[in-house]
Protein backbone atom coordinates (compact mmCIF):
# COMPACT_ATOMS: atom_id res chain seq x y z
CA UNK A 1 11.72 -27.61 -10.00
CA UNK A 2 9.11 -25.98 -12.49
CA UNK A 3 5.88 -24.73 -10.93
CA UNK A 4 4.18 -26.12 -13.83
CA UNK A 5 5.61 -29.71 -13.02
CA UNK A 6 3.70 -29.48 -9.10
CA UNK A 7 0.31 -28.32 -11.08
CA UNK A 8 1.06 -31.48 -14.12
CA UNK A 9 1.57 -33.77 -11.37
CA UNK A 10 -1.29 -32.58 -9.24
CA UNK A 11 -3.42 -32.38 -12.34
CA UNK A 12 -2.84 -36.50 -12.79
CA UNK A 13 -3.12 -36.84 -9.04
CA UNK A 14 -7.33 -35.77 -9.53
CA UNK A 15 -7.58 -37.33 -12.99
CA UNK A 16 -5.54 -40.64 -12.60
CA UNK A 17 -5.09 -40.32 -16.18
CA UNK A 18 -2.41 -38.47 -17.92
CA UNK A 19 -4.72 -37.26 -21.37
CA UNK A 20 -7.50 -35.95 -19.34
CA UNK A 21 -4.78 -34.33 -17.26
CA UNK A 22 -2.68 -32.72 -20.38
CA UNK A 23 -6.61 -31.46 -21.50
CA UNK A 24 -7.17 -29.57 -18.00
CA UNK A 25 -4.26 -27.81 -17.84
CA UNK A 26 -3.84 -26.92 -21.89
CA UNK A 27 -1.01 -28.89 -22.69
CA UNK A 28 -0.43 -31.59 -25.26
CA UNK A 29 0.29 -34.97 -23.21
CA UNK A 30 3.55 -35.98 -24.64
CA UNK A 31 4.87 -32.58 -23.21
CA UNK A 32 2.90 -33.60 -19.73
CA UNK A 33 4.08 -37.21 -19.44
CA UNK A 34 7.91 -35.40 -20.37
CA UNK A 35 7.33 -32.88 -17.17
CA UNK A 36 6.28 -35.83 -14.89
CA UNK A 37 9.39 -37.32 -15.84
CA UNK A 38 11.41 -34.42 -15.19
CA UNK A 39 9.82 -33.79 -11.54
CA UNK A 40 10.63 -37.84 -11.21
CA UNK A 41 13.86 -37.50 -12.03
CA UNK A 42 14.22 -34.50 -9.73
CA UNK A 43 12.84 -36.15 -6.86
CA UNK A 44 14.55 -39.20 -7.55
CA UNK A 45 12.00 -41.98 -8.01
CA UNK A 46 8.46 -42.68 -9.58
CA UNK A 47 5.57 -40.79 -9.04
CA UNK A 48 3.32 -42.98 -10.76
CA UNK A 49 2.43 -46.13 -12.12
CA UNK A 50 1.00 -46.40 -15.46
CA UNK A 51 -1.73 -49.52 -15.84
CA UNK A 52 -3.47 -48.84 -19.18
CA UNK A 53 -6.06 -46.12 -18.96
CA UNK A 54 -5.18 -45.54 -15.12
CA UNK A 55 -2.59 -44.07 -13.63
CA UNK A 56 -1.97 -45.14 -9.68
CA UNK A 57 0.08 -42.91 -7.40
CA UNK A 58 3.07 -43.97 -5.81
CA UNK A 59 4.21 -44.70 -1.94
CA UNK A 60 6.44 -41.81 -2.91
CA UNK A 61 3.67 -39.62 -4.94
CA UNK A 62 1.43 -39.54 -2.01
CA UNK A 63 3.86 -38.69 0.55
CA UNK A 64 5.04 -35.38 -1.96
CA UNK A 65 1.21 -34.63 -3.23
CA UNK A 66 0.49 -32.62 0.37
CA UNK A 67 3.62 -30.50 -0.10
CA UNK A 68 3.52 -29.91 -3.66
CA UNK A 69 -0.13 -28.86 -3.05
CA UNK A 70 0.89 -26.63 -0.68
CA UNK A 71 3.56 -24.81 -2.58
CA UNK A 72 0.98 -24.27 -5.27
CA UNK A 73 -1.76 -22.74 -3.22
CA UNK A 74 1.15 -20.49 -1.44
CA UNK A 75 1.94 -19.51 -4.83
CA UNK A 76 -1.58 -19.10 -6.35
CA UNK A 77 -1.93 -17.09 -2.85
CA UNK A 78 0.90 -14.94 -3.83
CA UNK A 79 -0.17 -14.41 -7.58
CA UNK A 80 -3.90 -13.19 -6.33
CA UNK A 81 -2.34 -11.19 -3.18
CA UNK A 82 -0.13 -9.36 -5.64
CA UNK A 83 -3.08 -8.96 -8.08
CA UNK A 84 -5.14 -7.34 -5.80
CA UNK A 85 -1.97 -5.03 -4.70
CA UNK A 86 -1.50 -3.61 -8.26
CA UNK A 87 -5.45 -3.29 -8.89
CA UNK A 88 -5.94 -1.44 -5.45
CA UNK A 89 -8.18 -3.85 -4.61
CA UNK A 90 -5.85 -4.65 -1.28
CA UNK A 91 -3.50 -2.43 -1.06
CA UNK A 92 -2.47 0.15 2.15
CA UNK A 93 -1.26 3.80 2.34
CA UNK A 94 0.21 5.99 5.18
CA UNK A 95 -0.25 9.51 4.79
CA UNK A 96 1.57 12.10 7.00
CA UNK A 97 -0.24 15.39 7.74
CA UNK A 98 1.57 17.97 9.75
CA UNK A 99 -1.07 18.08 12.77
CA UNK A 100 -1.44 22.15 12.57
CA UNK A 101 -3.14 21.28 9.17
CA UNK A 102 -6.83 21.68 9.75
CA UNK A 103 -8.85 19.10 8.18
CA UNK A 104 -11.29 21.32 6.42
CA UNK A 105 -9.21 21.81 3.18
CA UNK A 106 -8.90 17.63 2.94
CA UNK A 107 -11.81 15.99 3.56
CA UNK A 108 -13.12 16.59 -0.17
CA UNK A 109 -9.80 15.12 -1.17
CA UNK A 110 -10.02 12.19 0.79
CA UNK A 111 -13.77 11.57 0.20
CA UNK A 112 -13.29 11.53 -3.22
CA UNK A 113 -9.90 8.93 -3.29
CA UNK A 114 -12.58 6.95 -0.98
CA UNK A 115 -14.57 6.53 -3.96
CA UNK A 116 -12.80 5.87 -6.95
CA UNK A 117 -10.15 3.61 -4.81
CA UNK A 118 -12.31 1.86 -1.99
CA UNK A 119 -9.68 -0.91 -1.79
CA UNK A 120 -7.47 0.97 -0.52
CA UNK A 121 -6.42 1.30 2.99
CA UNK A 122 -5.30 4.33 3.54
CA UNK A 123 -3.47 5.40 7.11
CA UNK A 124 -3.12 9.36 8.39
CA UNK A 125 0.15 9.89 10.80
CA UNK A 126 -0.16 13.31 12.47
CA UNK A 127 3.48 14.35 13.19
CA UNK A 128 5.74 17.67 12.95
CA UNK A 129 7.43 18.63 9.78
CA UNK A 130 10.63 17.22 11.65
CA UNK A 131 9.21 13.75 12.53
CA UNK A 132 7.25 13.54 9.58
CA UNK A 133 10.43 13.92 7.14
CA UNK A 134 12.38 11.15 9.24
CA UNK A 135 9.20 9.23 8.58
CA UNK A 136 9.42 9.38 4.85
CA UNK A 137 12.91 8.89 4.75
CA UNK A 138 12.70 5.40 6.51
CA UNK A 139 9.65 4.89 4.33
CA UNK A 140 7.15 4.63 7.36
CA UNK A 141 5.05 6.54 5.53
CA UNK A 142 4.91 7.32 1.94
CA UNK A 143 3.69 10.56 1.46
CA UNK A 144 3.41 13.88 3.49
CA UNK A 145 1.38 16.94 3.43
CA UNK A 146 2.99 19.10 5.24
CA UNK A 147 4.69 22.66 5.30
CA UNK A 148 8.20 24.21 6.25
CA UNK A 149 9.45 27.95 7.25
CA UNK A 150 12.35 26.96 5.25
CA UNK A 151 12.84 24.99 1.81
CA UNK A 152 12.97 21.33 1.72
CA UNK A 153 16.43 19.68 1.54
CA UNK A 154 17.33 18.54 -2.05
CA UNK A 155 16.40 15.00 -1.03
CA UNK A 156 12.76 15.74 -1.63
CA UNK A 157 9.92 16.37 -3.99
CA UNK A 158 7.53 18.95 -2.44
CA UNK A 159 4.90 19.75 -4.70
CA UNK A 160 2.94 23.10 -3.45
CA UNK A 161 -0.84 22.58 -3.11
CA UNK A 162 -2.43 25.45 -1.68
CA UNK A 163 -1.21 28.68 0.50
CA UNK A 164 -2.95 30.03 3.74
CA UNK A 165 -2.29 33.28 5.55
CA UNK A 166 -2.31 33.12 9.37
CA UNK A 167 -5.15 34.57 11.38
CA UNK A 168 -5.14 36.16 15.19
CA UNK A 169 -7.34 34.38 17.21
CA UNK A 170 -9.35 35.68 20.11
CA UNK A 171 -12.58 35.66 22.22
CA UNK A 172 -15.54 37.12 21.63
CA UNK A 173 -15.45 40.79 23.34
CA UNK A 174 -11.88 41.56 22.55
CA UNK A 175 -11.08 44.81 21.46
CA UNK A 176 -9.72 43.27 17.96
CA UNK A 177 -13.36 42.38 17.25
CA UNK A 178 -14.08 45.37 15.42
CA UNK A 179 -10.87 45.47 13.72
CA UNK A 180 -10.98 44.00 9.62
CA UNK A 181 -7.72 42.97 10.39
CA UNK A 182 -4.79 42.70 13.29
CA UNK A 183 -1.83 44.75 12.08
CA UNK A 184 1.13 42.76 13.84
CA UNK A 185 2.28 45.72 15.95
CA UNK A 186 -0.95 45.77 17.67
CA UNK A 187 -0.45 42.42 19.68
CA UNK A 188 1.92 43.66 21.84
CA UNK A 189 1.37 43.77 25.64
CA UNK A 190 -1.92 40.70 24.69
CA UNK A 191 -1.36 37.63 26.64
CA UNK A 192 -0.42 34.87 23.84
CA UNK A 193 -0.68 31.54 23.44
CA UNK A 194 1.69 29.71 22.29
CA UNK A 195 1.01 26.83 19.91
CA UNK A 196 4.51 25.06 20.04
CA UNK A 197 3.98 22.37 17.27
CA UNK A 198 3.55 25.33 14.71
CA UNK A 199 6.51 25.21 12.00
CA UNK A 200 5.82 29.23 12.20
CA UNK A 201 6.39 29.51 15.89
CA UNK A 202 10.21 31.39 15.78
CA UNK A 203 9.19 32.78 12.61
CA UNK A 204 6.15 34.49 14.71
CA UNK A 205 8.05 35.61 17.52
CA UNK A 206 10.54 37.05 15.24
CA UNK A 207 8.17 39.17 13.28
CA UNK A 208 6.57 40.42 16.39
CA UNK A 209 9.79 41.26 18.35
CA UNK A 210 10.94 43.25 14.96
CA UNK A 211 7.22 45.13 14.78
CA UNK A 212 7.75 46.63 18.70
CA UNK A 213 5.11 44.26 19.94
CA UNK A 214 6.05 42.19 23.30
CA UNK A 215 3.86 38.86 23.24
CA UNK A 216 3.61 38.16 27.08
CA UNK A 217 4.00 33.95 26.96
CA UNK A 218 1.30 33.07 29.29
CA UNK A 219 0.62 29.49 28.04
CA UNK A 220 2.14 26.90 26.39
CA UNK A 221 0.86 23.80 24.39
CA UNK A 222 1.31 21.00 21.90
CA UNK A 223 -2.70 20.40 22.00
CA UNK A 224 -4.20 22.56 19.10
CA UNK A 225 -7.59 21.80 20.71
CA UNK A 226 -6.10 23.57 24.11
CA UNK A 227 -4.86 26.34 22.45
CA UNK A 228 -7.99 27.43 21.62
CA UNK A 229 -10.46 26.15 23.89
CA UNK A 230 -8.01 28.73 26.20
CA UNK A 231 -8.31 31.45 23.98
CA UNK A 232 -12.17 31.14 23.52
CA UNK A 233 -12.31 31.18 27.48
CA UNK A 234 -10.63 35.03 27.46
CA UNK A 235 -6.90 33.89 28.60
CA UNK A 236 -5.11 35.26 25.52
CA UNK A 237 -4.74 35.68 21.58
CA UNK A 238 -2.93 32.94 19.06
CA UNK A 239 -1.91 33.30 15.63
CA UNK A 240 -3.89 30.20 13.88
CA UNK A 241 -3.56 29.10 10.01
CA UNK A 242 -6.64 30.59 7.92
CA UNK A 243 -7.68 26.88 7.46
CA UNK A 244 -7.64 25.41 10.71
CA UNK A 245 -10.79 24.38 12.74
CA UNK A 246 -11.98 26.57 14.92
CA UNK A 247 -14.06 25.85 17.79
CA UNK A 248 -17.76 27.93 18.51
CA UNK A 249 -16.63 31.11 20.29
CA UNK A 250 -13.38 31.70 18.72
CA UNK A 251 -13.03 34.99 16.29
CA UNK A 252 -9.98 35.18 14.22
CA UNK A 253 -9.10 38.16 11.89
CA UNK A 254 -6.25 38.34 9.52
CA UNK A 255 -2.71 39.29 10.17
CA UNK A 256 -1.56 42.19 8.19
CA UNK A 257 1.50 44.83 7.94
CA UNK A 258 2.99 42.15 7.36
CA UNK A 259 0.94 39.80 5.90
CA UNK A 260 2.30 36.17 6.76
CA UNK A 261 1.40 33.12 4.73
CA UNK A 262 2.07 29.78 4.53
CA UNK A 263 2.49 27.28 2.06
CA UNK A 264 1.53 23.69 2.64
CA UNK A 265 3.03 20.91 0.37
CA UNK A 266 2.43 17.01 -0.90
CA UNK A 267 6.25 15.69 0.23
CA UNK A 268 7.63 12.91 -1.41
CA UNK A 269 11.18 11.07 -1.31
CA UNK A 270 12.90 11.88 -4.57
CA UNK A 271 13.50 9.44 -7.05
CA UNK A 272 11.37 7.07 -4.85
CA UNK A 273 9.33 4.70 -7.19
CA UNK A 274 5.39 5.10 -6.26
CA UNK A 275 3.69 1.97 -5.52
CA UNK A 276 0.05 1.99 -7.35
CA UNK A 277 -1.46 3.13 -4.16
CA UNK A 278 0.86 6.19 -3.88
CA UNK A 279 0.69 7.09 -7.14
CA UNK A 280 -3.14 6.69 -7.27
CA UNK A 281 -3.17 8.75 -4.02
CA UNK A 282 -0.46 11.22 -5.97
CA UNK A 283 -2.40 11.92 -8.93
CA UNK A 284 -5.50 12.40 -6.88
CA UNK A 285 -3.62 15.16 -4.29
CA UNK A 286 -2.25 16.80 -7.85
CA UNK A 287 -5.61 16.81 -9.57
CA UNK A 288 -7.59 18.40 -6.75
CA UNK A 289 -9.30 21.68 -6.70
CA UNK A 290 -7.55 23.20 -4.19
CA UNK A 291 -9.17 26.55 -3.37
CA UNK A 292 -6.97 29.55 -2.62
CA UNK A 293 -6.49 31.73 0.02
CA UNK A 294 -9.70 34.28 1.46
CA UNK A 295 -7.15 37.02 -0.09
CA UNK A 296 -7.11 37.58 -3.63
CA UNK A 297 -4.75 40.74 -3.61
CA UNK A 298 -1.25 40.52 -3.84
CA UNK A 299 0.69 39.19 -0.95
CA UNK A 300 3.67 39.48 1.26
CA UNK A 301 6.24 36.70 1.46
CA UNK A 302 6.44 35.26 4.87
CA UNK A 303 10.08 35.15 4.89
């Protein structure tokens, strides 16, 4: 059954007349009068009844006009749904960011996709570099922006966007405040704080253990805002991402001898095709001015 058949027969249904029909919907009215026939033989009886200039519906027309009316509008609905998909005039997107990214470094980004692409509705999952990868895999989300101590397996795209060094945090008072910057040896024996959603956690620990200095564990937390709401009230020092938010009271310094850096991603599944959301949202994380680190000297490699 030919779409254009329901919209022929519908077309006669308002006109009662098959010329003035054939004239609405751009067709000659032999080929008309030849699709009514079609959907009549398809349906297995008359649709109409021709009496001169007038055409009359039939028992049989007005019990299918409802449905066939209703298969058109579902597929008119369809057609302008999918229209305003591909024009971003409707259209959703779910965004993973690793929740130890601080937003400062994104809201130009995402004020700016906000204005060329207001239709499109666009989703932020906060998650762990662990969670958010099963997330793209299953294809809850679509895109991540998120980073890894380690490379990403082969079975995605990661794209770098912009590297940050870590920072020690601490309250105002502390003997580091004078300091330029924390050389990694000197945190040993300083009550710590550990932020355990950090992808640099082990990597931390590690580095500190290997430099002499003995972080004494004296809280724990998933909560970035806990973290350092605790440090800010004097009960110990965290290593924080250069970027991240910090709350009034906090000082942070960098983290030198050795250096340790970071570099934060836009994660995609490979050989994924991009809706025209995602690859709107794509371009617009790959065109962005992404400003670089506070340090302009050459750096250490965090691994």
């Amino acid at each position: 059954m030919d779409i254009h058949h329901i919209r022929y027969f519908l077309a006669v249904c308002e006109t009662r007349n098959f010329t003035r029909a054939a004239e609405r919907c751009n067709v000659t009215q032999p080929a008309l009068s030849r699709a009514i026939q079609q959907l009549e033989d398809e349906v297995g009886g008359l649709l109409f009844r021709r009496e001169r200039n007038l055409s009359h519906i039939t028992d049989l027309g007005a019990l299918l006009r409802p449905r066939f009316q209703q298969i058109l509008d579902e597929l008119m609905g369809v057609r302008q749904e999918a229209s305003r998909f591909l024009c971003l005039e409707d259209a959703n997107l779910k965004v993973g960011i690793m929740c130890t990214i601080g937003p400062r470094r994104f809201t130009g980004l995402l004020a700016d996709f906000r204005m060329r692409h207001d239709g499109v509705r666009l989703q932020l999952v906060e998650g762990v570099p662990s969670r958010l990868a099963m997330l793209i895999e299953s294809g809850d989300i679509d895109v991540a922006l998120m980073s890894s101590n380690e490379a990403f397996p082969e079975r995605f795209d990661a794209r770098p966007l912009f590297r940050e060094r870590f920072m020690l945090a601490f309250p105002a008072g502390h003997r580091f405040t004078d300091m330029a910057a924390i050389p990694v040896r000197e945190v040993g024996g300083e009550n710590y704080l550990r932020r355990l959603n950090c992808e640099y956690r082990d990597h931390l620990s590690h580095l500190c253990s290997d430099h002499g200095a003995t972080l004494h564990i004296s809280y724990e937390s998933e909560r970035e805002d806990w973290i350092q709401n605790m440090v800010a009230a004097g009960l110990g020092i965290c290593f924080i991402p250069e970027f991240s938010a910090v709350i009034p009271g906090l000082h942070v310094r960098p983290v030198i001898e050795p250096e340790v850096w970071r570099e934060v991603c836009l994660v995609t599944m490979a050989g994924r095709r991009f809706s025209p959301a995602v690859a709107a949202f794509v371009s617009a994380v790959r065109a962005y001015g992404w400003p670089s680190g506070t340090a302009a000297v050459p750096h250490k490699s965090a691994a």
